[in-house]
Structure formats: structure tokens, C-alpha cells
Protein backbone atom coordinates (compact mmCIF):
# COMPACT_ATOMS: atom_id res chain seq x y z
CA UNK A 1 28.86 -110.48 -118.10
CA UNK A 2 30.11 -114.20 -118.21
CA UNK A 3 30.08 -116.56 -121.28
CA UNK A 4 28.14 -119.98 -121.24
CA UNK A 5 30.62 -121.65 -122.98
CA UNK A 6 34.46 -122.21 -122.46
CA UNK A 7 37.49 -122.52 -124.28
CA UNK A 8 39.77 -125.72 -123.81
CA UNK A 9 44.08 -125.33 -123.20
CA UNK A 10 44.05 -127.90 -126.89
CA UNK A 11 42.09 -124.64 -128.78
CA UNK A 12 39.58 -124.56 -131.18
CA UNK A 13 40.64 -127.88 -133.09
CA UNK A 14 38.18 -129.82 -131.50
CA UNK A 15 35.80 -127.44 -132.14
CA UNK A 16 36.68 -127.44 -136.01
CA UNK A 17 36.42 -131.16 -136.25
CA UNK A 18 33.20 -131.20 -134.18
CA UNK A 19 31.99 -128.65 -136.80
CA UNK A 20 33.06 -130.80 -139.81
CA UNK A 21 30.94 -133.78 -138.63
CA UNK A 22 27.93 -131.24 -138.67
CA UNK A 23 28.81 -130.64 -141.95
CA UNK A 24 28.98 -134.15 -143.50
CA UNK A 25 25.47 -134.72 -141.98
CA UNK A 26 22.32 -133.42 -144.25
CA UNK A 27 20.23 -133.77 -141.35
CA UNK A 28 22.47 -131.50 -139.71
CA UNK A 29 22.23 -128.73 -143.08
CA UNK A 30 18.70 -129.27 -142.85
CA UNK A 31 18.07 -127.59 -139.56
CA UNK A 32 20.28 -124.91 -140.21
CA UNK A 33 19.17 -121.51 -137.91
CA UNK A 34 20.96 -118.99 -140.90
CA UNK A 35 18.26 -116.94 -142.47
CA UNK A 36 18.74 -117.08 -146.59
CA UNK A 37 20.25 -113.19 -146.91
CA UNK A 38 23.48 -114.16 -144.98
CA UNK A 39 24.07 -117.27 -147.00
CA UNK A 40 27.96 -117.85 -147.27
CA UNK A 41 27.75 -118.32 -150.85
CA UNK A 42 26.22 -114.62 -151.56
CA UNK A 43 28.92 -112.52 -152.23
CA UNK A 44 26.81 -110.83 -155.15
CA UNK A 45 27.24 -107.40 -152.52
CA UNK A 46 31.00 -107.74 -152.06
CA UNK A 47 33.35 -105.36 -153.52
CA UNK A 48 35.72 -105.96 -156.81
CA UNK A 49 38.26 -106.78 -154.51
CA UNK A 50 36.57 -109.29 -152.13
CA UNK A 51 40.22 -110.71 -151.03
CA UNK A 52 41.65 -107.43 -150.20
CA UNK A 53 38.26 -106.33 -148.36
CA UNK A 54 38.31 -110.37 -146.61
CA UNK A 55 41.63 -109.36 -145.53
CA UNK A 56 41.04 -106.23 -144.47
CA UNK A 57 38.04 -107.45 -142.43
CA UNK A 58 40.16 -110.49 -140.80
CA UNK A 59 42.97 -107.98 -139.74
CA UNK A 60 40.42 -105.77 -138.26
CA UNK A 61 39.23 -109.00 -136.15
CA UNK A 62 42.32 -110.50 -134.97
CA UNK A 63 42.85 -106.94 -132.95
CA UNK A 64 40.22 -107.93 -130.64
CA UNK A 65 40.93 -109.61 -127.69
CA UNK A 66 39.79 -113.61 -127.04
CA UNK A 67 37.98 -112.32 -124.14
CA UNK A 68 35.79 -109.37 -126.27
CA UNK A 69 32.14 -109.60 -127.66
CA UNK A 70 31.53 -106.97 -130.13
CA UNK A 71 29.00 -105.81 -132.91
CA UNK A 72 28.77 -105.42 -136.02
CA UNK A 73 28.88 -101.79 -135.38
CA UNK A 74 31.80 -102.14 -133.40
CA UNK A 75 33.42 -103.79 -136.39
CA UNK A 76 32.33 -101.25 -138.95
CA UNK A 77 33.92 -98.28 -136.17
CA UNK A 78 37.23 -100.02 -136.60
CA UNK A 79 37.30 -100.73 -140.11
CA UNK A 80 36.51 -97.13 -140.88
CA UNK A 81 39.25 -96.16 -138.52
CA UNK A 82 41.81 -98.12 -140.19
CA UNK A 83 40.97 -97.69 -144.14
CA UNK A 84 38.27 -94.86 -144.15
CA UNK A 85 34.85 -94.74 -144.45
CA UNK A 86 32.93 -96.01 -146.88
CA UNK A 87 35.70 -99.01 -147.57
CA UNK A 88 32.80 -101.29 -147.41
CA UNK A 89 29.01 -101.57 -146.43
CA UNK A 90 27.10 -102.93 -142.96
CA UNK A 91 25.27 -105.56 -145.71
CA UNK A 92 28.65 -106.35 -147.49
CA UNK A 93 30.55 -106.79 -143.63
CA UNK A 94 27.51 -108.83 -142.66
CA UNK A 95 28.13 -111.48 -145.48
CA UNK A 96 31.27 -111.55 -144.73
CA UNK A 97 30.76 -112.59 -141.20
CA UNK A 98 29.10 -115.13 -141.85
CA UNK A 99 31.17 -116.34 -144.59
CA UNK A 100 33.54 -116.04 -142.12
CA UNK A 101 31.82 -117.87 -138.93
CA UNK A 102 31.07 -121.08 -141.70
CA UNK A 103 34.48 -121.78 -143.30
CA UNK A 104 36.49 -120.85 -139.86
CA UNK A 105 34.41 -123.50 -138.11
CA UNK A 106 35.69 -126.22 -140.56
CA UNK A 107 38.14 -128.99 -139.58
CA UNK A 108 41.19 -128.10 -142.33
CA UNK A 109 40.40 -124.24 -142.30
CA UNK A 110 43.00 -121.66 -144.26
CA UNK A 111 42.17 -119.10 -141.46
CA UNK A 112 44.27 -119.65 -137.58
CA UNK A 113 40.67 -118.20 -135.94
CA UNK A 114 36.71 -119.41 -135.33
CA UNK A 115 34.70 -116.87 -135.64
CA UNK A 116 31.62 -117.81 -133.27
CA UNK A 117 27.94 -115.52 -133.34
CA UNK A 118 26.72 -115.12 -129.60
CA UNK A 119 22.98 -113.35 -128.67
CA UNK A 120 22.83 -111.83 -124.90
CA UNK A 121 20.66 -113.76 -122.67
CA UNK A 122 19.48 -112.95 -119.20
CA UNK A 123 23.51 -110.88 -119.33
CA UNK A 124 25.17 -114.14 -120.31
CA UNK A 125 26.13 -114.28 -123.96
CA UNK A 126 25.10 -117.61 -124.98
CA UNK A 127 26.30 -118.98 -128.28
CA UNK A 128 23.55 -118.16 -131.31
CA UNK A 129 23.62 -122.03 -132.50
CA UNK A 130 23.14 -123.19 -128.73
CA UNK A 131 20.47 -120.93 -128.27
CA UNK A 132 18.58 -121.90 -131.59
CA UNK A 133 18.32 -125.35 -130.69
CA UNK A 134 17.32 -124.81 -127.35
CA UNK A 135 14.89 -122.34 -128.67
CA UNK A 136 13.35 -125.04 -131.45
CA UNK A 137 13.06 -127.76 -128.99
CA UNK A 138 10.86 -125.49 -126.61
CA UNK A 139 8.60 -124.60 -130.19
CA UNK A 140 8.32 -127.99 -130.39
CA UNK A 141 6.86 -128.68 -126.63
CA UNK A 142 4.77 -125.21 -127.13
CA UNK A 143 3.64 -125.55 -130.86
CA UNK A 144 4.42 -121.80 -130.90
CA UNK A 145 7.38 -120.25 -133.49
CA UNK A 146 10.12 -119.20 -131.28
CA UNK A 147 12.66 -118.05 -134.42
CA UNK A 148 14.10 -115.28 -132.69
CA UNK A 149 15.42 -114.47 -136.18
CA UNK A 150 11.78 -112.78 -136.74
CA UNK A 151 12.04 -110.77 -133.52
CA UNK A 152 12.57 -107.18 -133.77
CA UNK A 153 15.43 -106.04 -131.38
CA UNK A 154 17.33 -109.20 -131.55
CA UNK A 155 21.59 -107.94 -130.86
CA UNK A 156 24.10 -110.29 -132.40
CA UNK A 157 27.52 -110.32 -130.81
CA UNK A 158 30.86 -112.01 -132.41
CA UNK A 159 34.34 -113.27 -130.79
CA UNK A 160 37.29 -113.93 -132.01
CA UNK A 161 38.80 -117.47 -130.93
CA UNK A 162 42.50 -118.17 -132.32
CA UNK A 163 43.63 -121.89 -132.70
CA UNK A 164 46.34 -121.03 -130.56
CA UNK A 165 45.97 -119.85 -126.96
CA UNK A 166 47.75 -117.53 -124.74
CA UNK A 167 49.08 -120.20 -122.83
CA UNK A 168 50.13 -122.06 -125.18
CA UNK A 169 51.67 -119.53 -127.36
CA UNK A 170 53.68 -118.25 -124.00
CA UNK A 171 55.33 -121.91 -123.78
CA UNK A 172 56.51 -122.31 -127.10
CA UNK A 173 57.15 -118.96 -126.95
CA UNK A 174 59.52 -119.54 -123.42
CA UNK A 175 61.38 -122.79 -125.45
CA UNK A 176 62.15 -120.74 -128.73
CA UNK A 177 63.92 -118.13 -126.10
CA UNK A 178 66.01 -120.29 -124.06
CA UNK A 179 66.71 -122.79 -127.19
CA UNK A 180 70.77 -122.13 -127.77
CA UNK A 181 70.47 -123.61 -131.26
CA UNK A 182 69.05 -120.25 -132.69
CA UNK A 183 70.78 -117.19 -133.64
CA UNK A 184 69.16 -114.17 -131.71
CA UNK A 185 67.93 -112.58 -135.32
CA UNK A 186 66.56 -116.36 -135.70
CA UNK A 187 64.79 -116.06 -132.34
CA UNK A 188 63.24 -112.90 -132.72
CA UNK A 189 61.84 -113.88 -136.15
CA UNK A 190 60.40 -116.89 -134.79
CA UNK A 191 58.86 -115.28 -131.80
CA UNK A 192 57.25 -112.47 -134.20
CA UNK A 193 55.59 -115.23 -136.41
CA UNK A 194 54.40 -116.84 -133.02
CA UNK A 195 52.54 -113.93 -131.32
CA UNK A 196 50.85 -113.40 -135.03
CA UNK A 197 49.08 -116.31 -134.15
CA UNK A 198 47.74 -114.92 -130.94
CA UNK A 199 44.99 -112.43 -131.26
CA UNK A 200 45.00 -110.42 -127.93
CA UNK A 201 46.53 -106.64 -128.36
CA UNK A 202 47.25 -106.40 -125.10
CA UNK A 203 49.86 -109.66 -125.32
CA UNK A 204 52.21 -107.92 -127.38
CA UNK A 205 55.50 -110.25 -128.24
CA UNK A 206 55.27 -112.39 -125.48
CA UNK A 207 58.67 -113.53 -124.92
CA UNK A 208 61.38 -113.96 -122.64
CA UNK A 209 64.42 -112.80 -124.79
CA UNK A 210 66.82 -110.76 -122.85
CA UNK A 211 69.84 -109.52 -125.38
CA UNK A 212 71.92 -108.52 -122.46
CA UNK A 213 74.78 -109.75 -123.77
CA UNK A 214 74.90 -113.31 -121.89
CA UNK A 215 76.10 -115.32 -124.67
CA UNK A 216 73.53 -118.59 -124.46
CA UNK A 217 72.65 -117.83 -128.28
CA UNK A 218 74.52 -119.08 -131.16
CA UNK A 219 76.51 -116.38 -132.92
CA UNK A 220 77.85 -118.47 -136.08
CA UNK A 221 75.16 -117.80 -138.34
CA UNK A 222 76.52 -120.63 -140.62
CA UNK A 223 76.27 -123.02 -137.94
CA UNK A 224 72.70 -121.78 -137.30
CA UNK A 225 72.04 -122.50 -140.80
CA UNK A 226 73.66 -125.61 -140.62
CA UNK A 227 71.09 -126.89 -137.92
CA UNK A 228 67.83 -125.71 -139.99
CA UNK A 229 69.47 -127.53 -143.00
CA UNK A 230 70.17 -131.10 -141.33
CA UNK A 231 66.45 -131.34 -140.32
CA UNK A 232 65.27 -130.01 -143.54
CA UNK A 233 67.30 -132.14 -145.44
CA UNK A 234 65.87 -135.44 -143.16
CA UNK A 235 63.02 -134.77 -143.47
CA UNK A 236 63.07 -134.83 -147.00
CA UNK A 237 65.07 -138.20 -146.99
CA UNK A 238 62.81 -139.99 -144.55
CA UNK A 239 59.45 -138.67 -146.86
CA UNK A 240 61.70 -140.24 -149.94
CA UNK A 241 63.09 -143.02 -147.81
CA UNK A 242 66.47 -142.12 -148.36
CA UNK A 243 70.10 -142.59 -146.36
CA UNK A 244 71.90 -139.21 -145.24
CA UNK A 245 75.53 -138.65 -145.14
CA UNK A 246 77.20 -135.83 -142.87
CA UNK A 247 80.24 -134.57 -140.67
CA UNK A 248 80.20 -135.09 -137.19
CA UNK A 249 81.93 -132.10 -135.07
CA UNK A 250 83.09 -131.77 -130.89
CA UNK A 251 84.31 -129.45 -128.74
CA UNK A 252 88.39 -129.36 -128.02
CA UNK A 253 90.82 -126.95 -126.24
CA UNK A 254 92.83 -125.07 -128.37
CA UNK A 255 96.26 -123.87 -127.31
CA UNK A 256 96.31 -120.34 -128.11
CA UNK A 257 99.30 -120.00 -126.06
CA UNK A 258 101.73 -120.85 -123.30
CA UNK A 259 99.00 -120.28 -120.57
CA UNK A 260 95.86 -120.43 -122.32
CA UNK A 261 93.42 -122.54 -124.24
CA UNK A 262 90.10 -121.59 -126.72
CA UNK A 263 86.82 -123.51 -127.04
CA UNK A 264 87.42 -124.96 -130.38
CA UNK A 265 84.32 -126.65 -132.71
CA UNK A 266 86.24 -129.63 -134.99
CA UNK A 267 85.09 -132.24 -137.24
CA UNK A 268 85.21 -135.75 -135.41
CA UNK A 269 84.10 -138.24 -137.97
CA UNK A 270 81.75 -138.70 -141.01
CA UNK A 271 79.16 -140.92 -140.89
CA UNK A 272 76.04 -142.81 -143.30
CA UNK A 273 72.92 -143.21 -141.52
CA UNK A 274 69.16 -144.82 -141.86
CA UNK A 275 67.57 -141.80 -140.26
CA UNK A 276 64.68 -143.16 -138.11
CA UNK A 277 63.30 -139.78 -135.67
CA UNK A 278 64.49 -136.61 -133.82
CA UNK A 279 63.55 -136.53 -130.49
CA UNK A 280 64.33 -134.04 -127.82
CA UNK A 281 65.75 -135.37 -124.06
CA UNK A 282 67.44 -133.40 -122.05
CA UNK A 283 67.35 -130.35 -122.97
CA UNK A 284 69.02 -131.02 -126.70
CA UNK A 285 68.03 -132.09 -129.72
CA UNK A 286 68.67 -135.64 -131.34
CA UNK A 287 69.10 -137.72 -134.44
CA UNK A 288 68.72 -141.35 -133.89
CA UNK A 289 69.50 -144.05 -136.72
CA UNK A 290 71.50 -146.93 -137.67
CA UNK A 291 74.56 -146.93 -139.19
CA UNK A 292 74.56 -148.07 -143.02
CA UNK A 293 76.85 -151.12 -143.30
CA UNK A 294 75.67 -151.69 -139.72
CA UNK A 295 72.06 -152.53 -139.51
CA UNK A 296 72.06 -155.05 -137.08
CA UNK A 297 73.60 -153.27 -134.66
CA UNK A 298 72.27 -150.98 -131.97
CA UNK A 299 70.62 -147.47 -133.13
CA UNK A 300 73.25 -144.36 -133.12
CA UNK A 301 72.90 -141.55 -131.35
CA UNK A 302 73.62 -137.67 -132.66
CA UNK A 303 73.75 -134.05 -131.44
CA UNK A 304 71.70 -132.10 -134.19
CA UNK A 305 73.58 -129.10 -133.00
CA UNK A 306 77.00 -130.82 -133.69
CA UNK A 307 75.78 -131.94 -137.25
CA UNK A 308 77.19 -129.98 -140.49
CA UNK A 309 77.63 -130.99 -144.23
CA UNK A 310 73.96 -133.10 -144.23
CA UNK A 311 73.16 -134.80 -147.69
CA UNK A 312 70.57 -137.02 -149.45
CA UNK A 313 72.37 -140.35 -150.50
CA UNK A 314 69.87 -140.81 -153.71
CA UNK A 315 71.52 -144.16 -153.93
CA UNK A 316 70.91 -145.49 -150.95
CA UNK A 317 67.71 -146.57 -149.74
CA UNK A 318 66.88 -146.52 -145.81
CA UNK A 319 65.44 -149.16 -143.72
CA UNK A 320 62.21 -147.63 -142.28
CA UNK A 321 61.59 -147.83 -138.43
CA UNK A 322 58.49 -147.64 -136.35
CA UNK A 323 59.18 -146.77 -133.36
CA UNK A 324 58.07 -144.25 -130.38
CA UNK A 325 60.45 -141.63 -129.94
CA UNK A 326 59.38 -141.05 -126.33
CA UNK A 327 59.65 -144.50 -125.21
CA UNK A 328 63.39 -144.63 -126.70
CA UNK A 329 64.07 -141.67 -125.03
CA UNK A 330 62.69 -143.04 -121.59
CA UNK A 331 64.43 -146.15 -121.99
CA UNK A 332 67.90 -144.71 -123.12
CA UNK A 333 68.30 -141.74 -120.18
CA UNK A 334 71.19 -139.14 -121.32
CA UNK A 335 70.73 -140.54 -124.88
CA UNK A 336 73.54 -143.34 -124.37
CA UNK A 337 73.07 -146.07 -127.20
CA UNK A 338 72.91 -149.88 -126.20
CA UNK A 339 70.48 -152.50 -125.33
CA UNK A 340 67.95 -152.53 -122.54
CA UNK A 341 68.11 -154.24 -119.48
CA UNK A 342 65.62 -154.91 -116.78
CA UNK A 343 66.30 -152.33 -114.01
CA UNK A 344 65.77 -152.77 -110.13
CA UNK A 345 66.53 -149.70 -108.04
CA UNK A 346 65.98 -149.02 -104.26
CA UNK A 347 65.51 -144.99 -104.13
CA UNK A 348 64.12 -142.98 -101.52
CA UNK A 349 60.59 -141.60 -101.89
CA UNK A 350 61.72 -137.96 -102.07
CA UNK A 351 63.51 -138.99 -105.32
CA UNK A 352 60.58 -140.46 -107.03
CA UNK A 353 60.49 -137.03 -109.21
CA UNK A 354 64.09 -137.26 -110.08
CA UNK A 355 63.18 -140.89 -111.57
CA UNK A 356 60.03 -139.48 -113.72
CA UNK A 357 62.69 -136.84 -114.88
CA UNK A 358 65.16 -138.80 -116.26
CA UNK A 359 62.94 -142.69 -117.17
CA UNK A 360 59.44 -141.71 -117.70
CA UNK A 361 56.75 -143.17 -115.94
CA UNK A 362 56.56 -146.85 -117.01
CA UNK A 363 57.99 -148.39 -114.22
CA UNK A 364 56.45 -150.57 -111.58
CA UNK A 365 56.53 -149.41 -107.50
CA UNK A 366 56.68 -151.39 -104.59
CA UNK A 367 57.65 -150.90 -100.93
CA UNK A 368 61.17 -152.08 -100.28
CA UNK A 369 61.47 -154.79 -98.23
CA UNK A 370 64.28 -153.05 -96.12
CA UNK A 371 63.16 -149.55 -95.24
CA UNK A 372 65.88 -148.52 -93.47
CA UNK A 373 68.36 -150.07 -95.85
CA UNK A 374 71.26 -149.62 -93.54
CA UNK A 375 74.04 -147.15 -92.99
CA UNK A 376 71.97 -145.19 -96.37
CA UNK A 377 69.45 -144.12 -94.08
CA UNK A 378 72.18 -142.23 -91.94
CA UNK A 379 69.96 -142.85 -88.91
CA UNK A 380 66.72 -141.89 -90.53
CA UNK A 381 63.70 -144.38 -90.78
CA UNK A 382 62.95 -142.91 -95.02
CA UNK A 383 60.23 -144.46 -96.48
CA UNK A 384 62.08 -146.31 -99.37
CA UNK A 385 60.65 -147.72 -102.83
CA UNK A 386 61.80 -150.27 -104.96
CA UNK A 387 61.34 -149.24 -109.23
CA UNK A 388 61.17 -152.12 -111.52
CA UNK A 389 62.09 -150.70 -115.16
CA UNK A 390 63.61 -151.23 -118.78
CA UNK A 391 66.58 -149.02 -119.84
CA UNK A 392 69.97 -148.58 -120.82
CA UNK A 393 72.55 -149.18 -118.25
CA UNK A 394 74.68 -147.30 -119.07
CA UNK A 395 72.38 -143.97 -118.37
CA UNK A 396 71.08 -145.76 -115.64
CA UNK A 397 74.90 -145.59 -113.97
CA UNK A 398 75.33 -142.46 -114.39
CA UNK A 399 71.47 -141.68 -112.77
CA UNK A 400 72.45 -143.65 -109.86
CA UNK A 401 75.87 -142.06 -109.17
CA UNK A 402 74.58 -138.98 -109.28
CA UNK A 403 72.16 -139.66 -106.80
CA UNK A 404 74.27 -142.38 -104.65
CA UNK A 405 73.27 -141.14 -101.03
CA UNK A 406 69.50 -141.49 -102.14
CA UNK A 407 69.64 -144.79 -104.38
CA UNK A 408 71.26 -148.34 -104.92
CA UNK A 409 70.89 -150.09 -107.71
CA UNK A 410 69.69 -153.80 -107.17
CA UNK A 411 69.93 -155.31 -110.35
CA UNK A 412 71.33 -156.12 -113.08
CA UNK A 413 74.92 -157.13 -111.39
CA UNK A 414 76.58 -155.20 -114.15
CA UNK A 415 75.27 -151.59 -113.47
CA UNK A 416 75.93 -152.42 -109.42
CA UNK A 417 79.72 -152.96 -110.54
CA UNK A 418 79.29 -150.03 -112.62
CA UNK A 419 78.26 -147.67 -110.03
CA UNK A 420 80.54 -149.14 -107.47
CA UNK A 421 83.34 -148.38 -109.91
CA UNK A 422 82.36 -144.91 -110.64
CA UNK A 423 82.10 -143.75 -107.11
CA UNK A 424 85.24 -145.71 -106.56
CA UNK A 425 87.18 -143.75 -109.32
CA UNK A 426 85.19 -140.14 -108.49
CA UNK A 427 86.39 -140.51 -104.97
CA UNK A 428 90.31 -141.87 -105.91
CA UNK A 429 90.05 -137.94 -107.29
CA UNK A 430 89.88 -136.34 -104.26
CA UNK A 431 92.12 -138.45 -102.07
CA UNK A 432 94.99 -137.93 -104.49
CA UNK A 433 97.35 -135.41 -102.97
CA UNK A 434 98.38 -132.75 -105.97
CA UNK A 435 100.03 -129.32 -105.76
């Protein structure tokens, strides 16, 4: 049997907010298709203990699957399985559906479900609001009363629709596994809280975590703890509009003895900073702001992973930005700091994802004029493209050598010399004789 209606990748928001219009609008209440015995606001039948048996009843429902339609009966079978029977009535679980299927449906819910009330129709299962309206309209045509409420016979099915969707609970679920920021006991309590979210029994912990040893996860717990506290903590100062203070650490070699070195983790520097945003590029996570005693200079840019020591400076009030972190981090590739420059780059067409990748989308395309471009082409005639752009330069450079057989830079002057003095340098490397 199919379903009339479908289920968008964003969830039920929409739904929720489409639902809190209805509400606002009397008309709306007016024409409501509930009979008066399952009125939310009757809970005269419920038990002394109508949070433990709402509880009870919302556990029961998040074990079906996204995909089920069940009864009322079906419910009652599994809530007797679970606590016994007798734990509640068919009239008492009733009320509580539709309790239920009302305050899910609003836009600022407490509950992570909808609860939506289908009726089977020519072995589709057509949602029971839908199906009203449909039905009132043709009463109207007709004359007749079509309130299939009145009809003996009439089967009411229910499904289960969690905010969150499979999908999207398997990619967040796939980041929080390969993120290197998290202790594994950190990942697999994150995970657990994720797939609590997702209603279907049959995707148990959906995750990618393999404990085999590889270490890609952090193993200083401190550290770990040291992350979740520098975001905390900015948060809190950007909500009071307050400066932070921290210690800035690196990696270094450390001799540990004639012929061999450790990966050490040192303090660099300590900085004050007008927190503006996090944003993620690149596979890390940043913290962008401006310097204090340096506000009218070019933003700063920080590893939250090599952050530690992070403090409120109650004393020192911040500037406040307003800017779009994912237009900084298009314009400022590999998170270099630094103004932006106009950008002109000749690239070959087969590169044209590499240049989404690492500047976003806002730039402008045109043919090159030279579509050969000389000895570049190595004897092929390559379609070639010409990006207009605003970025850094200085990420720019280090796009461009990277991908200097497929891509010359055109303007500004200064990144050409750039480039030209990195491939220069990279290639003095390998001419140099050594032992």
C-alpha cells in the first residue's frame, strides 16, 4: 500500500510551522474534523500518573518505523507487552493520541516527532485531515453529510514522523565519526544521543566508528575538554558581548634522543580577541576575530583544536561583527588572514570542481580568449575558462601552485610573482644534489 503524502529531506519543521498558522486562524479552529470525545484538553480518563503513562505511550511510538501505519490496537499490543496489561485503557490511549497528534503538530513542540492520523482509501492511506476536507467540499456540491466520523466501520491508522530523518541523521552521524576533535568515549556518546532522535528499530546506531586502533581520535581527554570549553565559553561572551583571552598551542619535534624526535603539543602565544564566528573550512574548525588593541587591522585566524586556557574578559567589551561566515570562508581559501583582492585565473574546465571546492561559487565564467594557452596545453586543444573572483591571495597562491599544470593566474601581478616564486623555490628542492 503507498502513502498520498511524502516526507521532505528538511523533516517535519515545515510541517510544524504550516500547522501553527492553522492554529492562529479561528476560521481554521472552526472547521475542525475532531469529534468532541477526543478533545486534547480531556484528560478527565487519564491515569494519576498522566506523565509517566505520556511517556510510556511516546516510547512505545518511537519503536515504530517512519515507514509503519498502525492501530490503535497495534499500539495497545505493544504497550501491554512492554508494561503489562491493564497499564492503561483503549479510551485513555485514544486521548492520548490525539493529545498527541495536536501539540506534536505545533511549530515550537517539546516532543522530536508528528504524530499524523491516516484512514485507508481505495489501499492508499490518505491523511485523515486531507481526506476531511476533501470529503466536506464534496457535501457541499451534494448537500448530503459525508462525516465519515458517523460511519460505522471507519479504521484509523497513525505514523510516527521524527523531525530528524534517516538521512540526515546518517550525515551528521558520518561527521561526528571522522571529526578528530572528539575523544572516542565523546564520539560514542554523541552518536547514541543522535540515533535517539531517529525512530526506525531497524537503524540501530548508525555510525561509522571503527575502534580498530587507527589513532585519528583524540586521546588527551583534557584537551578534548579543552575544545568543548573554548566554544562554550564564546558563546557565552559573544551572547554577553564580551572579549576572550586564551593560549595559543603548535606542533614541534621533540628530541627524545640522538636519532629520534616526538610530536610535541606547546604553547605558542597568548592572545585577546573580539570573537566574531566559528566557521568550519577545510576540514577544521575555526575562530575568527580581531585582535584587542588591534581593531583596525585585518580579522585573526585560530585553530579551535589548538586553543586551551579560554576566559571571559568581564572588563572588556567586544566590538560586534555582522558578517557571513561562509562568504569569509570562500573569500579567505585555507583560512589565511589578509585583504581581498580581485582574482583572474585561467583554469582548465576539468578543474572547475577543484575551484567550487576551495572559493565557493561566486565567481564569474567566461571562455578564455586563448584556448590553447600555449606550451600548458602540452599539445592538447582543452577547453579553458577564465574565473573572475574576490579572495585572499595568499590562499589563492597556494590553490594555484598546487594545481600549476591546470591553471595560471592572470591577475593581480602580485599572486603571479607569488606563484612564480613558489614553483621556483619547490623546484630549487629537487635540483639540489644532497647525500
Amino acid at each position: 500500500m503507498s502513502n498520498s503524502s511524502s516526507r521532505s529531506f528538511a523533516g517535519t519543521t515545515a510541517k510544524k510551522r504550516e500547522s501553527a498558522q492553522k492554529n492562529k486562524n479561528p476560521s481554521a479552529q472552526a472547521g475542525s474534523h475532531r469529534r468532541p470525545e477526543d478533545a486534547a484538553g480531556d484528560t478527565a480518563a487519564f491515569p494519576a500518573d498522566p506523565m509517566l503513562t505520556l511517556s510510556r505511550i511516546t516510547a512505545c511510538l518511537k519503536g515504530f518505523a517512519e515507514d509503519e501505519y498502525f492501530k490503535v490496537s497495534e499500539l495497545m499490543k505493544r504497550m501491554e507487552n512492554l508494561y503489562g496489561k491493564g497499564v492503561l485503557s483503549r479510551d485513555t490511549l485514544s486521548k492520548a493520541l490525539s493529545l498527541l497528534e495536536s501539540e506534536t503538530s505545533k511549530e515550537y513542540s517539546i516532543f522530536d516527532f508528528v504524530l499524523e492520523k491516516y484512514i485507508l482509501r481505495d489501499k492508499k492511506y490518505v491523511l485523515f485531515d486531507d481526506y476531511m476536507d476533501e470529503l466536506e467540499s464534496a457535501s457541499e456540491h451534494s448537500g448530503q453529510d459525508g462525516d465519515v466520523c458517523s460511519r460505522p466501520g471507519a479504521s484509523y491508522y497513525y505514523r510516527v514522523l521524527p523531525d530528524i530523518t534517516r538521512a540526515e541523521v546518517k550525515m551528521l552521524a558520518d561527521a561526528i565519526s571522522s571529526f578528530t576533535l572528539l575523544t572516542m568515549e565523546q564520539t560514542n556518546i554523541l552518536l547514541r544521543d543522535l540515533n535517539r532522535l531517529c525512530n526506525d528499530p531497524r537503524q540501530h546506531l548508525i555510525t561509522n566508528v571503527s575502534d580498530d586502533g587507527y589513532p585519528y581520535k583524540l586521546t588527551d581527554g583534557q584537551r578534548a575538554a579543552d575544545i568543548m570549553n573554548s566554544i562554550d565559553t564564546v558563546t557565552k561572551a559573544l551572547r554577553r558581548h564580551r572579549c576572550v583571552s586564551f593560549d595559543y598551542y603548535h606542533y614541534t619535534a621533540q628530541r627524545t634522543s640522538p636519532e629520534n624526535y616526538r610530536l610535541a603539543f606547546e604553547k605558542r602565544s597568548e592572545h585577546r580577541l573580539h570573537p566574531a564566528f566559528f566557521v568550519w573550512s577545510n576540514g577544521y574548525y575555526y575562530l575568527i576575530g580581531k585582535s584587542v588593541g588591534y581593531e583596525n587591522s585585518n580579522f585573526s585566524v585560530f585553530r579551535v583544536d589548538r586553543i586551551r586556557s579560554m576566559n571571559i574578559l568581564d572588563s572588556v567589551r567586544a566590538l560586534e561583527f555582522h558578517i557571513n561566515p561562509a562568504k569569509y570562508r570562500d573569500e579567505n581559501p585555507v583560512m589565511y588572514g589578509g585583504q581581498t583582492e580581485e582574482i583572474v585565473l585561467r583554469v582548465r574546465s576539468e578543474r572547475l570542481n577543484n575551484a567550487v571546492d576551495a572559493f565557493g561559487k561566486n565567481f564569474f565564467i567566461v571562455p578564455a580568449q586563448e584556448q590553447t594557452a600555449g606550451p600548458l596545453s602540452a599539445g592538447r586543444a582543452d577547453r579553458w575558462l577564465e574565473l573572475r573572483f574576490v579572495a585572499n591571495p595568499k590562499g589563492v597562491a597556494l590553490w594555484a601552485t598546487q594545481h600549476c599544470t591546470d591553471c595560471r593566474v592572470l591577475k593581480p601581478d602580485s599572486l603571479i610573482e607569488a606563484v612564480k616564486d613558489n614553483l621556483k623555490r619547490g623546484l630549487a628542492l629537487y635540483e639540489t644534489t644532497t647525500d
